[in-house]
C-alpha atoms as a PDB file:
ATOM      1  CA  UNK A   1      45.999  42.244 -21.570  1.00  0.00           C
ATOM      2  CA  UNK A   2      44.370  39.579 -23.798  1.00  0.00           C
ATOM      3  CA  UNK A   3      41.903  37.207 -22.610  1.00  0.00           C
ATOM      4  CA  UNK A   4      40.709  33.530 -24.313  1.00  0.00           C
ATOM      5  CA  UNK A   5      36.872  35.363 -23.351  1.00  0.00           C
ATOM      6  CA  UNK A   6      34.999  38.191 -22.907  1.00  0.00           C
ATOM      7  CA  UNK A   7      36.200  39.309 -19.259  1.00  0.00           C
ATOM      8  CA  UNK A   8      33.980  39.397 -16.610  1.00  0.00           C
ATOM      9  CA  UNK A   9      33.942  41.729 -13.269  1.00  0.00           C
ATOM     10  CA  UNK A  10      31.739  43.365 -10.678  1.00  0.00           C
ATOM     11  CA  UNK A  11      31.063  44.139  -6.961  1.00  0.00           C
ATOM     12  CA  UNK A  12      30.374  42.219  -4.312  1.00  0.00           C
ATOM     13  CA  UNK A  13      28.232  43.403  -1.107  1.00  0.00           C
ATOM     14  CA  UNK A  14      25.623  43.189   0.893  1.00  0.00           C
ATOM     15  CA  UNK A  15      23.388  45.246   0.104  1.00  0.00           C
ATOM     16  CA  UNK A  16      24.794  46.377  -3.091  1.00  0.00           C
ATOM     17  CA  UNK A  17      22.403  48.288  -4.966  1.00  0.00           C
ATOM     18  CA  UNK A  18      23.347  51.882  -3.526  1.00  0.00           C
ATOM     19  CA  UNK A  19      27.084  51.270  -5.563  1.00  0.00           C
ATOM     20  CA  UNK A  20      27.980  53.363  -8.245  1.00  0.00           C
ATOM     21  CA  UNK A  21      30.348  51.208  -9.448  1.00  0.00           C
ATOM     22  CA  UNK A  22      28.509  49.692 -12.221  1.00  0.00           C
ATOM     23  CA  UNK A  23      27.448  52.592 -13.628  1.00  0.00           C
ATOM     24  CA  UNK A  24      30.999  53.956 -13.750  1.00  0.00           C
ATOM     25  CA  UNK A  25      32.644  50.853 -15.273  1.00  0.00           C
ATOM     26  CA  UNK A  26      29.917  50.815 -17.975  1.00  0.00           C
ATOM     27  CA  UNK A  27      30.907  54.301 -18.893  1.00  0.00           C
ATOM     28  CA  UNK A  28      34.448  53.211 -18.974  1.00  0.00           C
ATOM     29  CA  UNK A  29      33.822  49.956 -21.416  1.00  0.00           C
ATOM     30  CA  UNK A  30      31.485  52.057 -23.283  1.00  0.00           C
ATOM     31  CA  UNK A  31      33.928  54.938 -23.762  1.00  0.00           C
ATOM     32  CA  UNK A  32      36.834  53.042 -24.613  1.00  0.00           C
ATOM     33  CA  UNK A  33      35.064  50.116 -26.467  1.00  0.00           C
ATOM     34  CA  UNK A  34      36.409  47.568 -24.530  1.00  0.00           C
ATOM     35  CA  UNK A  35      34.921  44.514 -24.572  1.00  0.00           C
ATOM     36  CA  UNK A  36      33.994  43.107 -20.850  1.00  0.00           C
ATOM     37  CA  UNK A  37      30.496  43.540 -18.532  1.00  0.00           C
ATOM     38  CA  UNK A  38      30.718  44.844 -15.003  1.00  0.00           C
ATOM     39  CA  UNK A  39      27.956  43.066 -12.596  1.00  0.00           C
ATOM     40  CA  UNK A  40      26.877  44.083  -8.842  1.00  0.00           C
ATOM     41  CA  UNK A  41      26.534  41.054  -6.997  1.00  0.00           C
ATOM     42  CA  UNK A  42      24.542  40.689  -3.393  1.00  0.00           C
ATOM     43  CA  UNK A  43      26.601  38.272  -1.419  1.00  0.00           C
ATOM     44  CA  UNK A  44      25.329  37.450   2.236  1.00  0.00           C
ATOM     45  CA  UNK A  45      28.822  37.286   4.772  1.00  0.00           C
ATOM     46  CA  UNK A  46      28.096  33.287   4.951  1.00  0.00           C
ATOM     47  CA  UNK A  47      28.537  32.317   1.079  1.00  0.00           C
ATOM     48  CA  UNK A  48      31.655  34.994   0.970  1.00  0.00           C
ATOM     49  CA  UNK A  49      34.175  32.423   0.321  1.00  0.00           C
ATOM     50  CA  UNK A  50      32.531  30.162  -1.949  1.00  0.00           C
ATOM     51  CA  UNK A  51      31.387  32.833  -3.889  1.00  0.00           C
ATOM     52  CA  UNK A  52      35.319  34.386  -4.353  1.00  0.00           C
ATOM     53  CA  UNK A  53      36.729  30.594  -4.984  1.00  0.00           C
ATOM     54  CA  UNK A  54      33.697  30.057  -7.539  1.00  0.00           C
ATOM     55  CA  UNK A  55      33.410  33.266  -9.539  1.00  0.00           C
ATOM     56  CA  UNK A  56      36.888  32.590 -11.181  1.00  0.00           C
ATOM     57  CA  UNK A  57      35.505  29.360 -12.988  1.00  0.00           C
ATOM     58  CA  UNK A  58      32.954  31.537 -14.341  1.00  0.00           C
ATOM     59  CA  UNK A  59      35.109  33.926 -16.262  1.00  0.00           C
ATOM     60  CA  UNK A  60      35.451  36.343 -13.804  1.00  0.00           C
ATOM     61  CA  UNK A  61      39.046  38.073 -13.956  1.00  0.00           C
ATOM     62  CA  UNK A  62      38.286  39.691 -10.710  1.00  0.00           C
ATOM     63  CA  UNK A  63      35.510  41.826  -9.018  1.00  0.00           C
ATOM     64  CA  UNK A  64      35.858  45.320  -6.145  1.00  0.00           C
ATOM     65  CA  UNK A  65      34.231  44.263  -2.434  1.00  0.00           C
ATOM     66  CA  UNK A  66      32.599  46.570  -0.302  1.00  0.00           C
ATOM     67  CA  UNK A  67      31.017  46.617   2.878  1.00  0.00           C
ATOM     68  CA  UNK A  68      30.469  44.301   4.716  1.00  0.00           C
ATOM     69  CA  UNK A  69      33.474  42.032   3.133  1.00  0.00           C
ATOM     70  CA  UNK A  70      36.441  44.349   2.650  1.00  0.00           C
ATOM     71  CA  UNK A  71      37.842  42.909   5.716  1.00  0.00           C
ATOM     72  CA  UNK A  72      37.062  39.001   5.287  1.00  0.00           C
ATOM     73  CA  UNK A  73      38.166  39.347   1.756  1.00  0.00           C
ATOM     74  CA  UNK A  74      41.893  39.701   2.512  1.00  0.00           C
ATOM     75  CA  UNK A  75      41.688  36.732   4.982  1.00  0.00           C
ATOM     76  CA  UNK A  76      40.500  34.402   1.940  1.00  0.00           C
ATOM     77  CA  UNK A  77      43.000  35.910  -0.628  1.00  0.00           C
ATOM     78  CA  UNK A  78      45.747  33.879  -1.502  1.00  0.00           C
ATOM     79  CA  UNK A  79      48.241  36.872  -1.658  1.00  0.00           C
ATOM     80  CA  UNK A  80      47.841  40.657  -0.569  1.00  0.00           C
ATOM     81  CA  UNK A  81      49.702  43.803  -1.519  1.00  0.00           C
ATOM     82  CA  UNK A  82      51.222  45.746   1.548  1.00  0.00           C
ATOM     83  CA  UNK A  83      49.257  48.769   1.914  1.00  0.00           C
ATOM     84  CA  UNK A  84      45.903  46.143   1.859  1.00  0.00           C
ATOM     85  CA  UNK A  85      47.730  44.325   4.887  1.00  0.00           C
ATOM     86  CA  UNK A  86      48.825  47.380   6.140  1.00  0.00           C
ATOM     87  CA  UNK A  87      45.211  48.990   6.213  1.00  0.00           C
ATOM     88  CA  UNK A  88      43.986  45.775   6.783  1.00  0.00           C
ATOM     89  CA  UNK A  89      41.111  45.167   4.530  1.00  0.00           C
ATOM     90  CA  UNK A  90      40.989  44.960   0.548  1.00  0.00           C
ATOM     91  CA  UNK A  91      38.555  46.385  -2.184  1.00  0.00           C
ATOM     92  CA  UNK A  92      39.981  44.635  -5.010  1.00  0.00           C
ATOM     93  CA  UNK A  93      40.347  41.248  -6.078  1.00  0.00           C
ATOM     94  CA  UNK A  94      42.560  40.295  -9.229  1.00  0.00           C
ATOM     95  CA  UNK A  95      41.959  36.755 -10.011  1.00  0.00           C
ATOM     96  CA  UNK A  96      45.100  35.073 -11.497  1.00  0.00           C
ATOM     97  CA  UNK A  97      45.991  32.611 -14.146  1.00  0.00           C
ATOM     98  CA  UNK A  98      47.629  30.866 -11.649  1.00  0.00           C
ATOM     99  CA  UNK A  99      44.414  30.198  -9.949  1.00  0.00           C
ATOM    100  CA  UNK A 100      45.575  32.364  -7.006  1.00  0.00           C
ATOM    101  CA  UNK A 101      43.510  34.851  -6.129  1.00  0.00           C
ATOM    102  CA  UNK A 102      45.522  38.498  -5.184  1.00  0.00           C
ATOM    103  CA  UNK A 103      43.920  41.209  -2.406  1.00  0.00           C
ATOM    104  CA  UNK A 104      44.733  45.133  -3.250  1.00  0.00           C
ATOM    105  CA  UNK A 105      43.275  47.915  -1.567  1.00  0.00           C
ATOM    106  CA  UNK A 106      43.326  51.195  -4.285  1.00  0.00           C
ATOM    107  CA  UNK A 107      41.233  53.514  -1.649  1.00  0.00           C
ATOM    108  CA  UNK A 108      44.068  55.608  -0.494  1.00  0.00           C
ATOM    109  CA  UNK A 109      45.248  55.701  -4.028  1.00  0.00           C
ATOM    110  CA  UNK A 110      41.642  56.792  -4.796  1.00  0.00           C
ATOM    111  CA  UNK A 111      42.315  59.706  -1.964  1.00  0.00           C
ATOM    112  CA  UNK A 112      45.670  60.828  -3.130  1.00  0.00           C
ATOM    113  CA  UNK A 113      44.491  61.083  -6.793  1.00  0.00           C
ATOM    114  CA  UNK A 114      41.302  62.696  -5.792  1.00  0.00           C
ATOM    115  CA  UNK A 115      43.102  65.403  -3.350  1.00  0.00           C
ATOM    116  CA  UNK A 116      45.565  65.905  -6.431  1.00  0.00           C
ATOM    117  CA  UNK A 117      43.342  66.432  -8.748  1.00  0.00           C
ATOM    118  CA  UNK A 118      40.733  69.066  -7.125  1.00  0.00           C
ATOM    119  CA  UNK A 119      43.366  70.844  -5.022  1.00  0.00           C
ATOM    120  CA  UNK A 120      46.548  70.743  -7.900  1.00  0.00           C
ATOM    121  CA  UNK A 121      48.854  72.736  -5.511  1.00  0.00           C
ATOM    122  CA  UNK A 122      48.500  71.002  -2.331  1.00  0.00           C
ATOM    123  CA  UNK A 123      51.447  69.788  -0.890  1.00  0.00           C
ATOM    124  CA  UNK A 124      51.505  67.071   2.066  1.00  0.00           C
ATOM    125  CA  UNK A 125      54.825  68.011   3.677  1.00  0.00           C
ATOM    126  CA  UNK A 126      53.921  71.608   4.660  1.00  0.00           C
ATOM    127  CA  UNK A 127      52.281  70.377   7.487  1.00  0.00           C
ATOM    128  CA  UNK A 128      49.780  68.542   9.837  1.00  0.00           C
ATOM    129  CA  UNK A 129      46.485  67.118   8.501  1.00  0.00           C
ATOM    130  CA  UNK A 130      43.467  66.195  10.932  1.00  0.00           C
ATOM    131  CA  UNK A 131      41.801  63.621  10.502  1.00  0.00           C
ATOM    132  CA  UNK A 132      38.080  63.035  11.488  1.00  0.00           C
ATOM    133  CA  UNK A 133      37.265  59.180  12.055  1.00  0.00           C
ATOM    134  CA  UNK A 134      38.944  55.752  13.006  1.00  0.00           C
ATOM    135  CA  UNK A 135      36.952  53.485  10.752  1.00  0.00           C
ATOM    136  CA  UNK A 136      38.125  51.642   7.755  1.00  0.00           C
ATOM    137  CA  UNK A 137      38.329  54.261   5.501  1.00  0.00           C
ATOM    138  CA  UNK A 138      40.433  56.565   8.013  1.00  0.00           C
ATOM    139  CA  UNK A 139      43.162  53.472   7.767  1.00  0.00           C
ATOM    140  CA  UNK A 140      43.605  53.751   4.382  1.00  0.00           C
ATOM    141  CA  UNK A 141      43.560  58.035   4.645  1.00  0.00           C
ATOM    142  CA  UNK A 142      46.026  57.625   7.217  1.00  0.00           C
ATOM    143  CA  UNK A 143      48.236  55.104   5.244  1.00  0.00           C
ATOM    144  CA  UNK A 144      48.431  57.042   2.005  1.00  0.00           C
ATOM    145  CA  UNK A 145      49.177  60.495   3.726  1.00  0.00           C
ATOM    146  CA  UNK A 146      51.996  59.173   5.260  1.00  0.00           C
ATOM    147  CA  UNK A 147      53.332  57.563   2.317  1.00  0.00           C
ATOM    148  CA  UNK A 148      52.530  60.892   0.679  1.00  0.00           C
ATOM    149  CA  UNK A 149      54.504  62.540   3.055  1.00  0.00           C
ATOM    150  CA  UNK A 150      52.519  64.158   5.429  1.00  0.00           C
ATOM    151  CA  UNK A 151      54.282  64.601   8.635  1.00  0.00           C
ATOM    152  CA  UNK A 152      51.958  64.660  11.279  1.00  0.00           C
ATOM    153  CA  UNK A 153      48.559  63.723  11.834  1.00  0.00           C
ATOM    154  CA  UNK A 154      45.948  64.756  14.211  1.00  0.00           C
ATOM    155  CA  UNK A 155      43.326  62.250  14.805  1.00  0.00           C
ATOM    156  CA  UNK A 156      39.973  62.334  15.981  1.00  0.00           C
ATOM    157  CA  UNK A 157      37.129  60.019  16.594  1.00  0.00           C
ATOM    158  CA  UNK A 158      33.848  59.771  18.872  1.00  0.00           C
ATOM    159  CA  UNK A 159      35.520  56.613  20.464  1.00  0.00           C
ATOM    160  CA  UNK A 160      38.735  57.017  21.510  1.00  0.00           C
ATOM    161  CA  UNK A 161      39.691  53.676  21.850  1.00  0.00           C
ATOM    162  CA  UNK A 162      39.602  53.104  18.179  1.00  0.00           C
ATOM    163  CA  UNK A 163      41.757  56.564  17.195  1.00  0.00           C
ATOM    164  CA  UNK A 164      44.203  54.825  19.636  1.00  0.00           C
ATOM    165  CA  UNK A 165      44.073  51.804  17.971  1.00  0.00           C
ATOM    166  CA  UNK A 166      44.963  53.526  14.794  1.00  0.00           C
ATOM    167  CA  UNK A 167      47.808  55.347  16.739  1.00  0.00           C
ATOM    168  CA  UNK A 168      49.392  52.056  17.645  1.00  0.00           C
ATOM    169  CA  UNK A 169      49.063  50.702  13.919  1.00  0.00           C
ATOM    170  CA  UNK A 170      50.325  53.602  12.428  1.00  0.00           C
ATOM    171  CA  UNK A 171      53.182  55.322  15.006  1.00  0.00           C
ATOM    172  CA  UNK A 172      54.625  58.359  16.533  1.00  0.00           C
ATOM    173  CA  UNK A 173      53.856  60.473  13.724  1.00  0.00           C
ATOM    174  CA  UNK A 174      49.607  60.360  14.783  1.00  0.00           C
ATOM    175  CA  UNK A 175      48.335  62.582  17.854  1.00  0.00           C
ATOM    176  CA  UNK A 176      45.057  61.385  19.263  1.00  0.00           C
ATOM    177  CA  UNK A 177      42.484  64.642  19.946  1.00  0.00           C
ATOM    178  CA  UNK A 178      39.221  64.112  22.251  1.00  0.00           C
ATOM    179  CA  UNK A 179      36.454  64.602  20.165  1.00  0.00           C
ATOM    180  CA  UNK A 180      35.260  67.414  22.021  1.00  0.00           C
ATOM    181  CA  UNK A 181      38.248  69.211  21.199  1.00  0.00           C
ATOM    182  CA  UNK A 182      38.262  68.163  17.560  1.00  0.00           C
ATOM    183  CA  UNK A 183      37.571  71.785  16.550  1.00  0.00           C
ATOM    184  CA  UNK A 184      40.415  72.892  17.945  1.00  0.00           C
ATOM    185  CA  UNK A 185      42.902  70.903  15.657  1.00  0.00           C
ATOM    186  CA  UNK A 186      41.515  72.737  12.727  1.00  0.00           C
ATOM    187  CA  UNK A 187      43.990  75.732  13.163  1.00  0.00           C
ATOM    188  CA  UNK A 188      47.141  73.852  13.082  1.00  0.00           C
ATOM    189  CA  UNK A 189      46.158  71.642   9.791  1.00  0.00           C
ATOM    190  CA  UNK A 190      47.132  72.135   6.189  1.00  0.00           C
ATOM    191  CA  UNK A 191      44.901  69.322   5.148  1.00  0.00           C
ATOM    192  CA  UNK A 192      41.682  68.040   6.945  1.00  0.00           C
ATOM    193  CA  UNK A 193      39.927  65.102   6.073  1.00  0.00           C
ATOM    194  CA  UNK A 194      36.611  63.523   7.023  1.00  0.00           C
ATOM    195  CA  UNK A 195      36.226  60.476   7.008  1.00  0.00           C
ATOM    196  CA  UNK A 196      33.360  59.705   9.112  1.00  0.00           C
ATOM    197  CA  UNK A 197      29.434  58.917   7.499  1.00  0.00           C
ATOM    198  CA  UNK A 198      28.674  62.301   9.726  1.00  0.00           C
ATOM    199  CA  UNK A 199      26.793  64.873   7.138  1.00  0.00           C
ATOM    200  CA  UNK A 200      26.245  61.965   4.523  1.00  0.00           C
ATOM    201  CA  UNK A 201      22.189  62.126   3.894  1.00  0.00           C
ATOM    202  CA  UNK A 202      20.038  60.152   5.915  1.00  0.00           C
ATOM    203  CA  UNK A 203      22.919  60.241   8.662  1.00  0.00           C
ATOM    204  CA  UNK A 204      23.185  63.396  11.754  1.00  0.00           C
ATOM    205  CA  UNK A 205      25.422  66.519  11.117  1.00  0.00           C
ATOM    206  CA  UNK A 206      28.781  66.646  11.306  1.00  0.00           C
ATOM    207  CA  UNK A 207      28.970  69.233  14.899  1.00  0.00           C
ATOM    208  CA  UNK A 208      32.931  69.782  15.021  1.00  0.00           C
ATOM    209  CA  UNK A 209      33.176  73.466  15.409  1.00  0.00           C
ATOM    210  CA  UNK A 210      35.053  74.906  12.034  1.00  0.00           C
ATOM    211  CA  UNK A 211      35.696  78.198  13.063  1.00  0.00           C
ATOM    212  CA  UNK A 212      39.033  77.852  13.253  1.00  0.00           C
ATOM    213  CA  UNK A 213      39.711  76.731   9.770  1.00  0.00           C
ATOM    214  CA  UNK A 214      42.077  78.851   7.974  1.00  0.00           C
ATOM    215  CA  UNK A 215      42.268  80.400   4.416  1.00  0.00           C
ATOM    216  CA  UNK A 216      44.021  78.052   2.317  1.00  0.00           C
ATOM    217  CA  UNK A 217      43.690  74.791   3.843  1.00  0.00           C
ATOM    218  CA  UNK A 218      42.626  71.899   1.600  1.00  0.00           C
ATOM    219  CA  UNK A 219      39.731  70.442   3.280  1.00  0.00           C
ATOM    220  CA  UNK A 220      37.966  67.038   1.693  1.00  0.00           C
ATOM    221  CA  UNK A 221      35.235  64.800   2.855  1.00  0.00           C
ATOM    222  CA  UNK A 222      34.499  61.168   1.799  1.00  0.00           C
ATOM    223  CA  UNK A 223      31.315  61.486   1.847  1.00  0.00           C
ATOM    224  CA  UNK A 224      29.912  62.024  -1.497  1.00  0.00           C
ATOM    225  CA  UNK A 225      26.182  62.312  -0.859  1.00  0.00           C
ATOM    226  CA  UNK A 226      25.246  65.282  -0.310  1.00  0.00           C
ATOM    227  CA  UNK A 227      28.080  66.357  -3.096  1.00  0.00           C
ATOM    228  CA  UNK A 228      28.694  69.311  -1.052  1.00  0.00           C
ATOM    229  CA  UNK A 229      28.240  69.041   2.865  1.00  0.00           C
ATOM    230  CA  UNK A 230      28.301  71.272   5.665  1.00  0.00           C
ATOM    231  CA  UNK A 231      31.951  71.177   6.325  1.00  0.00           C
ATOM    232  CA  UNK A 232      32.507  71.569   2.504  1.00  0.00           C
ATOM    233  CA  UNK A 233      30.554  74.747   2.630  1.00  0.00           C
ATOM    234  CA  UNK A 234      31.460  75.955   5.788  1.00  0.00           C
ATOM    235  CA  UNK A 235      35.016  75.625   4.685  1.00  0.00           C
ATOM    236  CA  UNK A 236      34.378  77.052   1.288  1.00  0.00           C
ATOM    237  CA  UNK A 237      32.748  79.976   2.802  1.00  0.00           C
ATOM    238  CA  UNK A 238      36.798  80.328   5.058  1.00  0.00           C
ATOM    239  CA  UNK A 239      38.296  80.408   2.292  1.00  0.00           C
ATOM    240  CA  UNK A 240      39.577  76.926   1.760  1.00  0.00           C
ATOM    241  CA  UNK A 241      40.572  75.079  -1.046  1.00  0.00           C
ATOM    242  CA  UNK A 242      37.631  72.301  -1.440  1.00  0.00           C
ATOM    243  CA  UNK A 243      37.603  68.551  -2.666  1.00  0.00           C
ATOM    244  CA  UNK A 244      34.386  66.603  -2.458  1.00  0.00           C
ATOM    245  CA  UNK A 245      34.520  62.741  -1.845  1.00  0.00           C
ATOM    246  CA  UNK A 246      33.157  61.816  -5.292  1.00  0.00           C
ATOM    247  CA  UNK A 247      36.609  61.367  -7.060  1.00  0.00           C
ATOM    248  CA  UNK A 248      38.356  59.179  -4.324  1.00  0.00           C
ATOM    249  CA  UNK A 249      35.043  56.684  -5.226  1.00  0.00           C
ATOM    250  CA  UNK A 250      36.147  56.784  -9.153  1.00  0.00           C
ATOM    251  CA  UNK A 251      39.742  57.452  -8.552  1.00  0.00           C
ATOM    252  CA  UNK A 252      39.921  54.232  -6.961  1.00  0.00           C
ATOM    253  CA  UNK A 253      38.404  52.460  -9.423  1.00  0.00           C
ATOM    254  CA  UNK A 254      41.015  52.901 -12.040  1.00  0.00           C
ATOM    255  CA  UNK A 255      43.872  50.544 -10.695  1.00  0.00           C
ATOM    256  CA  UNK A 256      41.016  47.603 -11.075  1.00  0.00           C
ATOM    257  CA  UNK A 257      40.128  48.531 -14.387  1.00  0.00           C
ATOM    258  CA  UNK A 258      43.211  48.955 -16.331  1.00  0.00           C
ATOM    259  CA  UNK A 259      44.095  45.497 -14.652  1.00  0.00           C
ATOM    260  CA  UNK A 260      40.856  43.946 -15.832  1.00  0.00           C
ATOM    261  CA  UNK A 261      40.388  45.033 -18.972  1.00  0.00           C
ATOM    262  CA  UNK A 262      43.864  46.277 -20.483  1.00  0.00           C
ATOM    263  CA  UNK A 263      43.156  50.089 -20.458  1.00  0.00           C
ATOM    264  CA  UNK A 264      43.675  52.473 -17.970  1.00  0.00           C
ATOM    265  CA  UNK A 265      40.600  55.176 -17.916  1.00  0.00           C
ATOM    266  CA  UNK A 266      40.805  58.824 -16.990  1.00  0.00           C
ATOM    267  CA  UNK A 267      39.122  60.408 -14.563  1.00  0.00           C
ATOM    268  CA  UNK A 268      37.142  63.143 -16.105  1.00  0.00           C
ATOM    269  CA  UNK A 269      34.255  65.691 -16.316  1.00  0.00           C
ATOM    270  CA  UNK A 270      32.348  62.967 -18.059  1.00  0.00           C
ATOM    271  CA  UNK A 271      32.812  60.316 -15.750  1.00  0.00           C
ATOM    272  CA  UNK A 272      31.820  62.266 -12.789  1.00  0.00           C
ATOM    273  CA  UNK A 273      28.524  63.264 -15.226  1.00  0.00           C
ATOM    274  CA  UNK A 274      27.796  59.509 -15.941  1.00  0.00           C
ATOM    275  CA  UNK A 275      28.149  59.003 -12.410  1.00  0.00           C
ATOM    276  CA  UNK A 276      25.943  61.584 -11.020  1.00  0.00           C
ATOM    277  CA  UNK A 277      23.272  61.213 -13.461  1.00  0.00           C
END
């Protein structure tokens, strides 16, 4: 990809100073010597939209969103790919030529990528996966196991109504669990995800009861601080196969980089190292 100017990106949220995003694209233009700058930008929900139709004119060839605006992103984008419709928010904005400006969502990409690339020899068809959580992120875990091929998933969340809701968006192929009985869908998975903010620092435990985990079952959480949380232990201690929630934040990132900047970067030892330092 060649550019007229030095191409500009970033992140956009509010508040944005706990990303890691910036530090990880710096590595990335670093590394490669690619010439761009990567900026975090605090955007209140009200100036969303002017700052997205504005940033373009600025040199901007697009910029990742998260929370609050994944969702109100993909209702201001002038096109949207189908698994951000499908999940229903976006984390990635490419800003076109054209002056149109295109909605992506590369999290369960990110997921996929990460699950392939700590747990090499899992495969999704050999059976269920449970699933822990109904928010935004369990959309796009759903989404990409499905496509992965995955054929049945167990859901869980501390609301029902909202597992339901995913239920409805997604099909026959999800089982809603109460989460009371959560623990109980642990025998029966191959995979099991969390996807809740449950055992992330500052936030409570996560209390499902893992005894029933078995040997061999790839087990993942998305959250990412602490690196290793209770389930991951726990699990680790079964006998599972492990995969901590740090990759899925820098396996996502790839898709908007190599789009960006005209290079797509691997997801190594180093990069987690810049990151975590």
């Amino acid at each position: 990809m060649t550019h007229s100017h030095v191409p500009l990106a970033g992140v956009i949220g509010n508040p944005i100073s706990q990303s890691k995003s910036p530090i990880l694209f710096r590595h990335w233009l670093k590394t490669y010597g690619c010439k761009g700058h990567y900026i975090p930008m605090p955007v209140e929900e009200g100036n969303l939209e002017q700052v997205i139709r504005t940033i373009p004119k600025m040199g901007f060839v697009g910029c990742n969103v998260t929370i609050p605006h994944k969702i109100d992103v993909l209702k201001i984008a002038d096109l949207a790919t189908d698994r951000a419709t499908l999940i229903g928010a976006a984390n990635t904005l490419i800003f076109r030529k054209d002056g149109k400006i295109h909605a992506d969502n590369t999290d369960g990409y990110g997921f996929i990528a990460n699950l392939k690339q700590g747990a090499p020899a899992w495969a999704p068809s050999i059976g269920p996966a449970a699933v822990l959580g109904a928010g935004g992120a369990a959309r796009a875990v759903i989404a990409s196991l499905l496509d992965a091929g995955v054929p049945e998933i167990f859901l869980s969340n501390r609301t029902r109504p909202k597992a339901e809701a995913l239920k409805s968006a997604f099909g026959t192929k999800i089982t809603v669990v109460d989460w009371v009985q959560a623990g109980n869908i642990m025998e029966q998975a191959s995979t099991v995800v969390n996807t809740t903010s449950l055992g992330m620092q500052g936030m409570p435990e996560l209390r499902v009861p893992l005894d029933g985990l078995r040997r061999g079952t790839v087990v993942t959480d998305l959250v990412y601080n602490p690196l290793k949380t209770r389930l991951l232990i726990e699990a680790e201690a079964a006998g599972c196969v492990t995969v901590d929630g740090l990759g899925m934040l820098l396996h996502q990132a790839v898709p908007g980089f190599e789009r960006w900047f005209g290079l797509r970067p691997e997801v190594d030892i180093n990069t987690r190292a810049a990151v975590l330092r």
